[in-house]
PDB file of N, CA and C in Angstrom:
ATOM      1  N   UNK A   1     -11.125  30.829 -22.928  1.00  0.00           N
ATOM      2  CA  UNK A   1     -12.286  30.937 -22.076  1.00  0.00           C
ATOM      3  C   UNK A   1     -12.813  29.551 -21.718  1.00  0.00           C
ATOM      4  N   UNK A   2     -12.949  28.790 -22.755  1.00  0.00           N
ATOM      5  CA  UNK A   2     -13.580  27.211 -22.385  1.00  0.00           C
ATOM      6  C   UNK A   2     -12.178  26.463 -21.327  1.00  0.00           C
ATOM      7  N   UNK A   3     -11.580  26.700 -21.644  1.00  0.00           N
ATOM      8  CA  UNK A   3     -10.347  26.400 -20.695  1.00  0.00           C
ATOM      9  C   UNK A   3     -10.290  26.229 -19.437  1.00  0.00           C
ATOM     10  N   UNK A   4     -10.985  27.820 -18.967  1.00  0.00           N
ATOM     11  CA  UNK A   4     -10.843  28.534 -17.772  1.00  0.00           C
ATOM     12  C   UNK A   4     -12.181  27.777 -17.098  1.00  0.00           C
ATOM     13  N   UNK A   5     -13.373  27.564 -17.750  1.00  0.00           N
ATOM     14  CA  UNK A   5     -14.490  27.173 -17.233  1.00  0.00           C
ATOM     15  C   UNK A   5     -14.137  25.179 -16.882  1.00  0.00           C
ATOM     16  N   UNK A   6     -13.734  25.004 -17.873  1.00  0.00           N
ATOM     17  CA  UNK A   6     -13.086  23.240 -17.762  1.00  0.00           C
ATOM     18  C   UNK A   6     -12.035  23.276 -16.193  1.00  0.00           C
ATOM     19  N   UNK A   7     -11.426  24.047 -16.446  1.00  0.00           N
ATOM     20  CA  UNK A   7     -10.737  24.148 -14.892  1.00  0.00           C
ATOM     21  C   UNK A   7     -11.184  24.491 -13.432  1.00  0.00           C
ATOM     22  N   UNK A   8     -12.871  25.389 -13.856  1.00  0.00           N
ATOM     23  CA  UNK A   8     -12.992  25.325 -12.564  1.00  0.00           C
ATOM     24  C   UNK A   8     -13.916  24.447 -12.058  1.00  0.00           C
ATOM     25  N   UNK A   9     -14.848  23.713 -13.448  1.00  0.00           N
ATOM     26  CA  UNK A   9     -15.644  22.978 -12.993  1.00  0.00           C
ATOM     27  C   UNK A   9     -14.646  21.770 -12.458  1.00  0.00           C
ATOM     28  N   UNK A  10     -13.414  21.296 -12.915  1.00  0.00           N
ATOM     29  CA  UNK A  10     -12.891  20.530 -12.364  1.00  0.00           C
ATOM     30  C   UNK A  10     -12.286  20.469 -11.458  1.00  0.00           C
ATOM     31  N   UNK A  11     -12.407  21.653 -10.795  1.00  0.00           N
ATOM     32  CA  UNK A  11     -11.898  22.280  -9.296  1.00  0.00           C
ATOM     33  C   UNK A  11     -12.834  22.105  -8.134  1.00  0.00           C
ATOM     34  N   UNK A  12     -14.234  21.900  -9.114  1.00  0.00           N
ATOM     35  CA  UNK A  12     -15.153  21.842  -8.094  1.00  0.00           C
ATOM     36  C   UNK A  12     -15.715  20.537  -7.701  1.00  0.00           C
ATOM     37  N   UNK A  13     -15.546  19.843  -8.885  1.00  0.00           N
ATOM     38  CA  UNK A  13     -15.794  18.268  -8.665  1.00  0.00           C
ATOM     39  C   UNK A  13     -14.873  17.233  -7.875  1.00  0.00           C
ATOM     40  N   UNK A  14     -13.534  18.465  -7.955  1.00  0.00           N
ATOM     41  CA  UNK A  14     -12.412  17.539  -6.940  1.00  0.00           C
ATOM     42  C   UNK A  14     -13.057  17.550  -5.707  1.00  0.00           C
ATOM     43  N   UNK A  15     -12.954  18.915  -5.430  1.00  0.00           N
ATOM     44  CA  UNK A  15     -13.530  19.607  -3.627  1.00  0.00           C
ATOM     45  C   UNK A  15     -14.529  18.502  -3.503  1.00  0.00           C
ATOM     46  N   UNK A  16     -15.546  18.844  -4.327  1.00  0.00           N
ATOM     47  CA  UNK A  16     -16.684  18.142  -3.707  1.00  0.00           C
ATOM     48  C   UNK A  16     -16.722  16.182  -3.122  1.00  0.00           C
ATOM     49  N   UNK A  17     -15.947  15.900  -4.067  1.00  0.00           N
ATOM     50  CA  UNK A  17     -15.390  14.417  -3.845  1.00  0.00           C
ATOM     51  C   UNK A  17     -14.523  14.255  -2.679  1.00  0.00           C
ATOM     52  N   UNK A  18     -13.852  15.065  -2.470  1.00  0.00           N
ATOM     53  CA  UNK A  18     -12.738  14.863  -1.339  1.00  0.00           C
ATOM     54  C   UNK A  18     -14.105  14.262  -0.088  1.00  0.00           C
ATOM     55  N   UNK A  19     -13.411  13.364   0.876  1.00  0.00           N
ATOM     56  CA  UNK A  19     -13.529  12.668   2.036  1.00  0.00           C
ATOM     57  C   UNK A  19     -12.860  12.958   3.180  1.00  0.00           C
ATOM     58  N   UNK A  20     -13.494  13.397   3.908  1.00  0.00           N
ATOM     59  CA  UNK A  20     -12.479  13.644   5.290  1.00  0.00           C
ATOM     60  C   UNK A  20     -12.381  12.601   6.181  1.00  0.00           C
ATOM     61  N   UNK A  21     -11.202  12.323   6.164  1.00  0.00           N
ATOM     62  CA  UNK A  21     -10.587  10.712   7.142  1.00  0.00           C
ATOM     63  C   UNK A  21      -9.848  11.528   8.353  1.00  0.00           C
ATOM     64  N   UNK A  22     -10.056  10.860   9.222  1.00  0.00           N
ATOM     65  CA  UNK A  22      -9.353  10.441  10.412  1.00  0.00           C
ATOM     66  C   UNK A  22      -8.393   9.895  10.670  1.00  0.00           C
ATOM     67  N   UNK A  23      -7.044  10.004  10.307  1.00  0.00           N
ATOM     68  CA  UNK A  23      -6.559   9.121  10.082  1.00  0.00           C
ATOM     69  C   UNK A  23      -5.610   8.379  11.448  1.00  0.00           C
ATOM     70  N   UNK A  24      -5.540   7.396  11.763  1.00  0.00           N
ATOM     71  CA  UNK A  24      -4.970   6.117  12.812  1.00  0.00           C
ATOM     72  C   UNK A  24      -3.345   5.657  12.116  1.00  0.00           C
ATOM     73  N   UNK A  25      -2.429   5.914  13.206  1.00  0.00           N
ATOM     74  CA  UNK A  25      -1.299   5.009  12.986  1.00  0.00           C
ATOM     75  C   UNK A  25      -1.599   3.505  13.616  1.00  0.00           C
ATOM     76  N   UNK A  26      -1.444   2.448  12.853  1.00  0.00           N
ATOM     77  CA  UNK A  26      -1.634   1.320  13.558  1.00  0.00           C
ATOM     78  C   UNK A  26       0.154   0.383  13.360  1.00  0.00           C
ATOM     79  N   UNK A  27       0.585  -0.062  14.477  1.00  0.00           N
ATOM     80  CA  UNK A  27       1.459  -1.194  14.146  1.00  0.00           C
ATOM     81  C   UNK A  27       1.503  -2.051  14.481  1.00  0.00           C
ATOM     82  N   UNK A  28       2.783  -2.982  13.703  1.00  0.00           N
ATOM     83  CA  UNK A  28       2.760  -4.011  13.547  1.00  0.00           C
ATOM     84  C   UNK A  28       4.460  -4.485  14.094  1.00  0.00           C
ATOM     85  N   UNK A  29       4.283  -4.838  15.365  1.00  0.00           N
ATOM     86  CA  UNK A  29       6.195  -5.341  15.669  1.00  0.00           C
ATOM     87  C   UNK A  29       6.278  -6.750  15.331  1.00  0.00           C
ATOM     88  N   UNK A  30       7.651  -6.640  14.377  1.00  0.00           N
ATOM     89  CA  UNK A  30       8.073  -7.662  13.372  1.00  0.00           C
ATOM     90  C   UNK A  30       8.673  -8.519  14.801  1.00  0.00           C
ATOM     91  N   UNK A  31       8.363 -10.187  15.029  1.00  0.00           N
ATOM     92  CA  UNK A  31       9.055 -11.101  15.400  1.00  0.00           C
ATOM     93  C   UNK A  31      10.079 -11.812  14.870  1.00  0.00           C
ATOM     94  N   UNK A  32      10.679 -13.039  15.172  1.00  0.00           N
ATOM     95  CA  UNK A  32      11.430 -13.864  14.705  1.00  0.00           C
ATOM     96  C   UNK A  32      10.862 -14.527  13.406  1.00  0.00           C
ATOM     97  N   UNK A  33       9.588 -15.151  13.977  1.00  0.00           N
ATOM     98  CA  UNK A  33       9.092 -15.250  13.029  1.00  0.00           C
ATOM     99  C   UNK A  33       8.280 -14.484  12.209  1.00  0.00           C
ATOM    100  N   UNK A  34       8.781 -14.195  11.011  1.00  0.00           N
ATOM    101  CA  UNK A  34       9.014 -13.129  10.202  1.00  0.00           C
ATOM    102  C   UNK A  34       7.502 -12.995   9.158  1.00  0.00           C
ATOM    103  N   UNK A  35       6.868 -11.866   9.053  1.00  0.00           N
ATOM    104  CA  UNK A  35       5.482 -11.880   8.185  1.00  0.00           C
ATOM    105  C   UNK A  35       5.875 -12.193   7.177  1.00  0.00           C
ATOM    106  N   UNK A  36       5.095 -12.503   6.318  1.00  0.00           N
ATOM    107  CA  UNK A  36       5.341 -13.182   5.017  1.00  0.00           C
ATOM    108  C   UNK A  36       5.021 -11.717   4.107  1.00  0.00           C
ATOM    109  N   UNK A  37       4.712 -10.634   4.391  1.00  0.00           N
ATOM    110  CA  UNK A  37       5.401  -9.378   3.421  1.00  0.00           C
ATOM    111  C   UNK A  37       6.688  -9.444   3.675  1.00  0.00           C
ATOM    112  N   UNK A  38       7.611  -9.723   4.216  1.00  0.00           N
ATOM    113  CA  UNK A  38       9.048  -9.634   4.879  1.00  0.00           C
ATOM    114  C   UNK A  38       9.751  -9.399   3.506  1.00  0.00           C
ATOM    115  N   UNK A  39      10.416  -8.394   3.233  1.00  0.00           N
ATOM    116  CA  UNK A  39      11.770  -8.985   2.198  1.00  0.00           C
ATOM    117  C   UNK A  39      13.105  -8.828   3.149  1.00  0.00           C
ATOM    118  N   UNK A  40      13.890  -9.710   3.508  1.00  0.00           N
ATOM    119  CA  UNK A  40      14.976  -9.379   3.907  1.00  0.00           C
ATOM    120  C   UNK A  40      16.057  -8.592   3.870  1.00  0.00           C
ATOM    121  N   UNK A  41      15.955  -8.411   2.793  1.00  0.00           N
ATOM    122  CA  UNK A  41      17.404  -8.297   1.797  1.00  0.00           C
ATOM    123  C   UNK A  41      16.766  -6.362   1.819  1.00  0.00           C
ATOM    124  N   UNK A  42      15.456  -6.081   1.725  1.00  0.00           N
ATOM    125  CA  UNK A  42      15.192  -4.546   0.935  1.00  0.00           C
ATOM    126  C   UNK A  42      13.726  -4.254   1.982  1.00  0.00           C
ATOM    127  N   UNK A  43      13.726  -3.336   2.468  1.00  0.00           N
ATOM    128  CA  UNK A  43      12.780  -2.540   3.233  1.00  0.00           C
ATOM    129  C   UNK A  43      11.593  -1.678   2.211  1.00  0.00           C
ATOM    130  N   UNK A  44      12.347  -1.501   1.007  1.00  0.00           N
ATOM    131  CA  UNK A  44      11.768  -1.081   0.031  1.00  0.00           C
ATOM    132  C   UNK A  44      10.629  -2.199  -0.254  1.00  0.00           C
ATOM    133  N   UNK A  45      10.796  -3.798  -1.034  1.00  0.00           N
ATOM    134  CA  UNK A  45      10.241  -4.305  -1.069  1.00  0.00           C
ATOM    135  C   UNK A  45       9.462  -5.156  -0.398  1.00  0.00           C
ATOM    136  N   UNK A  46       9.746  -4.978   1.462  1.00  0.00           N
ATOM    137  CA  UNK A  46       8.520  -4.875   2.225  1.00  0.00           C
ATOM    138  C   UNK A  46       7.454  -3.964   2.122  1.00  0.00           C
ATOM    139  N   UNK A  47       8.082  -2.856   2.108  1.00  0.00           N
ATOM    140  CA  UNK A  47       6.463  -1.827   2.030  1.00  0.00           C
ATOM    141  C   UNK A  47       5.654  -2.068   1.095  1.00  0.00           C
ATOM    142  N   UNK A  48       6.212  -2.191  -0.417  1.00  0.00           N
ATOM    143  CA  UNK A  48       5.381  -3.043  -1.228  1.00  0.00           C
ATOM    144  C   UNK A  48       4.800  -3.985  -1.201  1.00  0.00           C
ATOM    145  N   UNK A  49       5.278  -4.716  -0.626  1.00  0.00           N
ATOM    146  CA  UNK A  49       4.462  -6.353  -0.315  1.00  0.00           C
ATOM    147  C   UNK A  49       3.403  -5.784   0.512  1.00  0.00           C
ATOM    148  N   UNK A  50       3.919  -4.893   1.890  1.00  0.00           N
ATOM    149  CA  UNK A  50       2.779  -5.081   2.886  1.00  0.00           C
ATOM    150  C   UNK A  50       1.457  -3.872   2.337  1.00  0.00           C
ATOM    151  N   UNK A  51       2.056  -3.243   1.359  1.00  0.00           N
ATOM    152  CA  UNK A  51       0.736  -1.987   0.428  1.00  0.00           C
ATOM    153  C   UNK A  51       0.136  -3.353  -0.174  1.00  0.00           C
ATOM    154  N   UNK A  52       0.289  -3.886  -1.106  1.00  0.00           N
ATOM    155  CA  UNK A  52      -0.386  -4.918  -2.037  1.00  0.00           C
ATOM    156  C   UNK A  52      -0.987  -5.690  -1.064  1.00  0.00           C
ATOM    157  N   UNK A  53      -0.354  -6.716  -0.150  1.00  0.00           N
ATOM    158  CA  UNK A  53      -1.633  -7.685   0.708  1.00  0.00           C
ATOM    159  C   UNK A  53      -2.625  -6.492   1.510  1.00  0.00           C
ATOM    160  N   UNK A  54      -2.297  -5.497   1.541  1.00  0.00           N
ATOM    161  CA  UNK A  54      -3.448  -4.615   2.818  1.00  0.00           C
ATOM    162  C   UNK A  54      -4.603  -4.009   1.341  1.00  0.00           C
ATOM    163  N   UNK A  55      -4.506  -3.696   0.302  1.00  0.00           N
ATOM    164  CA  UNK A  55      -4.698  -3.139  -0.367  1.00  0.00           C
ATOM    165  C   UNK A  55      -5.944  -4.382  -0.948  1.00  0.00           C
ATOM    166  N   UNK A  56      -5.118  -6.310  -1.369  1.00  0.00           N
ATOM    167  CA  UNK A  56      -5.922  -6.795  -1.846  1.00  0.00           C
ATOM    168  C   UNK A  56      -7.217  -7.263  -0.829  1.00  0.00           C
ATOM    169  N   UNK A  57      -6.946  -6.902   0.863  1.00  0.00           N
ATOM    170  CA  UNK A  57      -7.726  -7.373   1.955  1.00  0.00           C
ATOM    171  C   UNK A  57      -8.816  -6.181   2.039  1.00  0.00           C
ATOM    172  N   UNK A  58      -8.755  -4.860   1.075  1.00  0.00           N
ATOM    173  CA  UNK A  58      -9.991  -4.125   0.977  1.00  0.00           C
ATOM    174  C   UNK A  58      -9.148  -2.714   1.977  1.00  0.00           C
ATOM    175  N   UNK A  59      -8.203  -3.014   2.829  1.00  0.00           N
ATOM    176  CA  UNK A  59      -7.325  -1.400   3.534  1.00  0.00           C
ATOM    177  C   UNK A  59      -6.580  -1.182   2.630  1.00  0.00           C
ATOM    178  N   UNK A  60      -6.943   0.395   2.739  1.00  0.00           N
ATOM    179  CA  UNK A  60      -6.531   1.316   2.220  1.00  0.00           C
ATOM    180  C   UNK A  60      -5.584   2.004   3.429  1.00  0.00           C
ATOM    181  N   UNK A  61      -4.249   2.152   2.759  1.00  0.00           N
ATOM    182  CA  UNK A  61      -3.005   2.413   3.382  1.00  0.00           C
ATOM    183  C   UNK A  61      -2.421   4.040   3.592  1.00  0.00           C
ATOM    184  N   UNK A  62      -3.326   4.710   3.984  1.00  0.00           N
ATOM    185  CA  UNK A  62      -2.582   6.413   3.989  1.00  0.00           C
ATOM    186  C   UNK A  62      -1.081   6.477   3.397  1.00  0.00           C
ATOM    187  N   UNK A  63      -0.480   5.988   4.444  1.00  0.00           N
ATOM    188  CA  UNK A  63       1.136   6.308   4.580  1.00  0.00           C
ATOM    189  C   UNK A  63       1.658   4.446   5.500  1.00  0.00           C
ATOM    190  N   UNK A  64       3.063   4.110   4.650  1.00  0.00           N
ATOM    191  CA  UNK A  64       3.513   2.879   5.365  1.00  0.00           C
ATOM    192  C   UNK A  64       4.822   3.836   5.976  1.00  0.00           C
ATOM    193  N   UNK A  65       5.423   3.397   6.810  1.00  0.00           N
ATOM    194  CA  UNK A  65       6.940   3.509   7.069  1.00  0.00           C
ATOM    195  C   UNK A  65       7.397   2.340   8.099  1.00  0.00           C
ATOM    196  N   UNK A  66       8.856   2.278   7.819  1.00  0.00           N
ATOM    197  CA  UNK A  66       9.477   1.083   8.651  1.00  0.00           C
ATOM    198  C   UNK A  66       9.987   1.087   9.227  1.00  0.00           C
ATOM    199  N   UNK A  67      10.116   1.369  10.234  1.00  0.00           N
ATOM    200  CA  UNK A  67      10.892   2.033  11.637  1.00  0.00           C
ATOM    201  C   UNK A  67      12.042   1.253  12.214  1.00  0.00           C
ATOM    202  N   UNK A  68      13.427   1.176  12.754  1.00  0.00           N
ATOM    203  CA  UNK A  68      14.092   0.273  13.534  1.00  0.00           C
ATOM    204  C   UNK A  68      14.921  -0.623  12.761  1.00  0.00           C
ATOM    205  N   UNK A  69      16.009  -0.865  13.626  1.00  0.00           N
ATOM    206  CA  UNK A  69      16.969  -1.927  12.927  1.00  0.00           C
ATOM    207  C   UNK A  69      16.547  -3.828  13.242  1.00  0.00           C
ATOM    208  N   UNK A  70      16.964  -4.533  12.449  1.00  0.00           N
ATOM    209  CA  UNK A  70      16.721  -5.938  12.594  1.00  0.00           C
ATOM    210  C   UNK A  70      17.530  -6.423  13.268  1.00  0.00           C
ATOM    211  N   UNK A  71      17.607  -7.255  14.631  1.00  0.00           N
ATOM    212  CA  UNK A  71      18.305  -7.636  15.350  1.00  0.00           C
ATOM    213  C   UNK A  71      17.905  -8.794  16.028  1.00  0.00           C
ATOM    214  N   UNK A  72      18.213 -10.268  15.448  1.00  0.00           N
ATOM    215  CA  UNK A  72      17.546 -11.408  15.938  1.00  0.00           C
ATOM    216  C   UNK A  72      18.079 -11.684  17.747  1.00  0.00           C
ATOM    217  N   UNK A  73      17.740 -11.696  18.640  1.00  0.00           N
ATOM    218  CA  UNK A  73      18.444 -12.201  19.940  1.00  0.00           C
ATOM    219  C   UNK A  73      17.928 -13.624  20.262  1.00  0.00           C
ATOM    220  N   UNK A  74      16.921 -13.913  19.542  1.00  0.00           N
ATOM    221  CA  UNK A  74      16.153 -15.531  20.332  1.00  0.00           C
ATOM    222  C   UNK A  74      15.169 -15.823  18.975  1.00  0.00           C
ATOM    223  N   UNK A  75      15.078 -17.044  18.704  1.00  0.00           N
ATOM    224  CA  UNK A  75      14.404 -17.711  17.181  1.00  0.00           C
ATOM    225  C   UNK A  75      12.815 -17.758  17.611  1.00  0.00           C
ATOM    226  N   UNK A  76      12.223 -17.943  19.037  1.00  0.00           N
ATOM    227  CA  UNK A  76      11.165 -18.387  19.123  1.00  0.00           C
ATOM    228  C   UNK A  76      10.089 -16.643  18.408  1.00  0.00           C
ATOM    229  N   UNK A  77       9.264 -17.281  18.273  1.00  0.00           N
ATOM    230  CA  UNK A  77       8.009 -16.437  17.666  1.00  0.00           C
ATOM    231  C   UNK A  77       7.699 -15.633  18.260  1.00  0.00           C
ATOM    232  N   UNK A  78       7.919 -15.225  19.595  1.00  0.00           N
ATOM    233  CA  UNK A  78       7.065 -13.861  20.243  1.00  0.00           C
ATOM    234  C   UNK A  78       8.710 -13.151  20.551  1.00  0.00           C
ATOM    235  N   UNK A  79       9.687 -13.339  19.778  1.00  0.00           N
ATOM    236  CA  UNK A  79      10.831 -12.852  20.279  1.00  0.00           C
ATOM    237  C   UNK A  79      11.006 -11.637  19.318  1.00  0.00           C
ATOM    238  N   UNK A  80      10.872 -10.113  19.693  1.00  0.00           N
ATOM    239  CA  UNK A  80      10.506  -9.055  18.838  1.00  0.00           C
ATOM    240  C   UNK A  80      11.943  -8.760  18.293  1.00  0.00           C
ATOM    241  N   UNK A  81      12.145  -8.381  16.548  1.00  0.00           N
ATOM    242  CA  UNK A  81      13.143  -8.279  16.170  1.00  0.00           C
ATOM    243  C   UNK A  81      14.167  -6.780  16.086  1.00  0.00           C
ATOM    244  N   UNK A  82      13.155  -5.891  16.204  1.00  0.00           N
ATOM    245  CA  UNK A  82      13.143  -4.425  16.614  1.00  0.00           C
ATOM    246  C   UNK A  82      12.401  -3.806  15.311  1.00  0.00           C
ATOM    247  N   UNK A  83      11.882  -4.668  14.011  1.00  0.00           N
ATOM    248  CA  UNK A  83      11.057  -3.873  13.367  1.00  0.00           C
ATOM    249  C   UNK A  83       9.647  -3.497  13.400  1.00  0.00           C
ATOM    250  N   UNK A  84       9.352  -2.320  12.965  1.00  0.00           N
ATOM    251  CA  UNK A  84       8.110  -1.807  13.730  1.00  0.00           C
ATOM    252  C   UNK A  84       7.639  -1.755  11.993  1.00  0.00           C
ATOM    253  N   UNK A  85       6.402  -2.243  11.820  1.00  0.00           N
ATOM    254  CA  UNK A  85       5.858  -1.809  10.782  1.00  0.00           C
ATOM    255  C   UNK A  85       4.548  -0.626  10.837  1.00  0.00           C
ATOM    256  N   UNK A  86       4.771   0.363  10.315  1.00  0.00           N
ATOM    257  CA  UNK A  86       3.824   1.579  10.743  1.00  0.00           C
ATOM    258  C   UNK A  86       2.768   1.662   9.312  1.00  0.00           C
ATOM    259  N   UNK A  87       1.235   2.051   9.707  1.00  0.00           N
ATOM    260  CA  UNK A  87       0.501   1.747   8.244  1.00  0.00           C
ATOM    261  C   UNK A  87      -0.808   2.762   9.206  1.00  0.00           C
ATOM    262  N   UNK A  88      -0.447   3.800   8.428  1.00  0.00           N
ATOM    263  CA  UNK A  88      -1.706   4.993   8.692  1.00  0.00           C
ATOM    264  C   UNK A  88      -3.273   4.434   8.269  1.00  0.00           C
ATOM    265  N   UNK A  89      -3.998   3.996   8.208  1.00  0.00           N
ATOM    266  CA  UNK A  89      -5.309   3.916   7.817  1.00  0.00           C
ATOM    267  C   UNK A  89      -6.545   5.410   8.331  1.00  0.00           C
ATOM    268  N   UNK A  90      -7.148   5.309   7.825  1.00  0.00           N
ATOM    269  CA  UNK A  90      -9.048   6.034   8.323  1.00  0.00           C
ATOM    270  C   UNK A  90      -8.972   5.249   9.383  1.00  0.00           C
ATOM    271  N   UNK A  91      -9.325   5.788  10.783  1.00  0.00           N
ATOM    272  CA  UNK A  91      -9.865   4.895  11.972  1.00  0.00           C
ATOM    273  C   UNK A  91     -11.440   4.006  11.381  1.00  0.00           C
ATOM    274  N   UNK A  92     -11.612   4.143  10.439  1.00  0.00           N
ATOM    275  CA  UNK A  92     -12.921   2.894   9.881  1.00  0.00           C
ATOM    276  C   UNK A  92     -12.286   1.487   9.334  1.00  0.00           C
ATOM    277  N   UNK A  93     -10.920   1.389   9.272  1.00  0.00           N
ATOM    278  CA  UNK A  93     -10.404   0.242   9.160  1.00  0.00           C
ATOM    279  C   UNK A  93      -9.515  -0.099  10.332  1.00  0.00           C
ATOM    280  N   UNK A  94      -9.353   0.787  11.004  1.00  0.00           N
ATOM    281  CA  UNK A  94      -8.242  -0.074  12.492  1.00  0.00           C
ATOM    282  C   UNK A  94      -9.225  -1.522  12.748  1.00  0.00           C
ATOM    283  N   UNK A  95     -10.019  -1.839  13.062  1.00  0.00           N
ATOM    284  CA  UNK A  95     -10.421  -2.639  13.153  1.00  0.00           C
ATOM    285  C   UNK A  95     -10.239  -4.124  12.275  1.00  0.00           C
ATOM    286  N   UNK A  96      -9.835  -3.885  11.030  1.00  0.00           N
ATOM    287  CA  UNK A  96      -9.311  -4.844  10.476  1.00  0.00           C
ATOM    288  C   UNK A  96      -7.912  -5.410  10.588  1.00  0.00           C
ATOM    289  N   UNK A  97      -7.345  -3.863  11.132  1.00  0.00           N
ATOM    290  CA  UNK A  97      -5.374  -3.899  10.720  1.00  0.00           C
ATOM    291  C   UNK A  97      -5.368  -4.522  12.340  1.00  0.00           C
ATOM    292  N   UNK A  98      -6.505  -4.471  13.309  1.00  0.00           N
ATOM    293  CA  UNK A  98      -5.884  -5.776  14.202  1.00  0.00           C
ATOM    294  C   UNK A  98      -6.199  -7.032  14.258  1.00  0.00           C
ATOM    295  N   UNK A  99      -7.119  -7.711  13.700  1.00  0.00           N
ATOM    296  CA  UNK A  99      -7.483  -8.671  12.707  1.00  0.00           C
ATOM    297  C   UNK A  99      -5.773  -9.486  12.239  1.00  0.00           C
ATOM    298  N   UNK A 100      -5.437  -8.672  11.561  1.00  0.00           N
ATOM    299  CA  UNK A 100      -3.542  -8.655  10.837  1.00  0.00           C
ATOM    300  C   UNK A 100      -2.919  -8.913  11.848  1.00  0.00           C
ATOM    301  N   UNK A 101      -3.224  -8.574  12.978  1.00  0.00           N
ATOM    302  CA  UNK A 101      -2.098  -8.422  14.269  1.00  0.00           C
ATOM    303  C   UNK A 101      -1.308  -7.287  14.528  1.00  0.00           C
ATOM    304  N   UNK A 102      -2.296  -5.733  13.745  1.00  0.00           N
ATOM    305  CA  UNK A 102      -1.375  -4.563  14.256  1.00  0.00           C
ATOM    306  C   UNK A 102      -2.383  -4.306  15.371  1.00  0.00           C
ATOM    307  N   UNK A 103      -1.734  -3.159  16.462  1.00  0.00           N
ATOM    308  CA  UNK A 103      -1.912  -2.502  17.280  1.00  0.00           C
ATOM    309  C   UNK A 103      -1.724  -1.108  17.047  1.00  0.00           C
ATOM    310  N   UNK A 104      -2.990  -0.646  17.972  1.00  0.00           N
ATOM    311  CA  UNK A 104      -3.058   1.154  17.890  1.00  0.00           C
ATOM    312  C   UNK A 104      -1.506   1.727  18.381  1.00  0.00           C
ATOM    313  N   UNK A 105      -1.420   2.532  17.585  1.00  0.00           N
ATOM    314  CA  UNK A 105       0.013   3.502  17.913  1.00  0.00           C
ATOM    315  C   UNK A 105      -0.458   4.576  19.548  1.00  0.00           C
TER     316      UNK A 105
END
């Protein structure tokens, strides 16, 4: 019985806490010159890098994904490499993730 009551009060304190977000795809197209979350070698340990710097800048990251193959054609800096970095936020932080240099999806 104490069980059953522990479970629902904790059923109710979840509900009640929950936040309803909005949530925004914002990106980010990877250039030549390469963000410094970049791992080359592992896509895996980009998303990590780019969760940890968005995370220590105060955004909170819904969902990351990494879209597209890497394909250098020209070294200069506005020369896009074909990676797309994708990072869901609450539309109460798009405003920062272009700050970063992403753009609304």
């Amino acid at each position: 019985m104490k069980k059953l009551g522990f479970i629902a009060v904790a059923i109710f304190v979840m509900a009640s806490c929950a936040k309803t977000t909005k949530a925004e795809w914002m990106v980010y197209e990877e250039t030549a010159c390469l963000p410094f979350w970049t791992d080359e070698d592992s896509q895996s340990k980009s998303k990590d890098n780019l969760e940890l710097f968005l995370k220590a800048e105060g955004i909170i990251p819904l969902k990351i994904k990494i879209e597209g193959e890497r394909n250098f054609s020209c070294d200069a800096c506005d020369c896009e490499t074909g990676i797309d970095y994708l990072v869901q936020v609450d539309e109460s932080q798009a405003g920062l993730m272009l700050y970063y240099g992403f753009k609304s999806r």
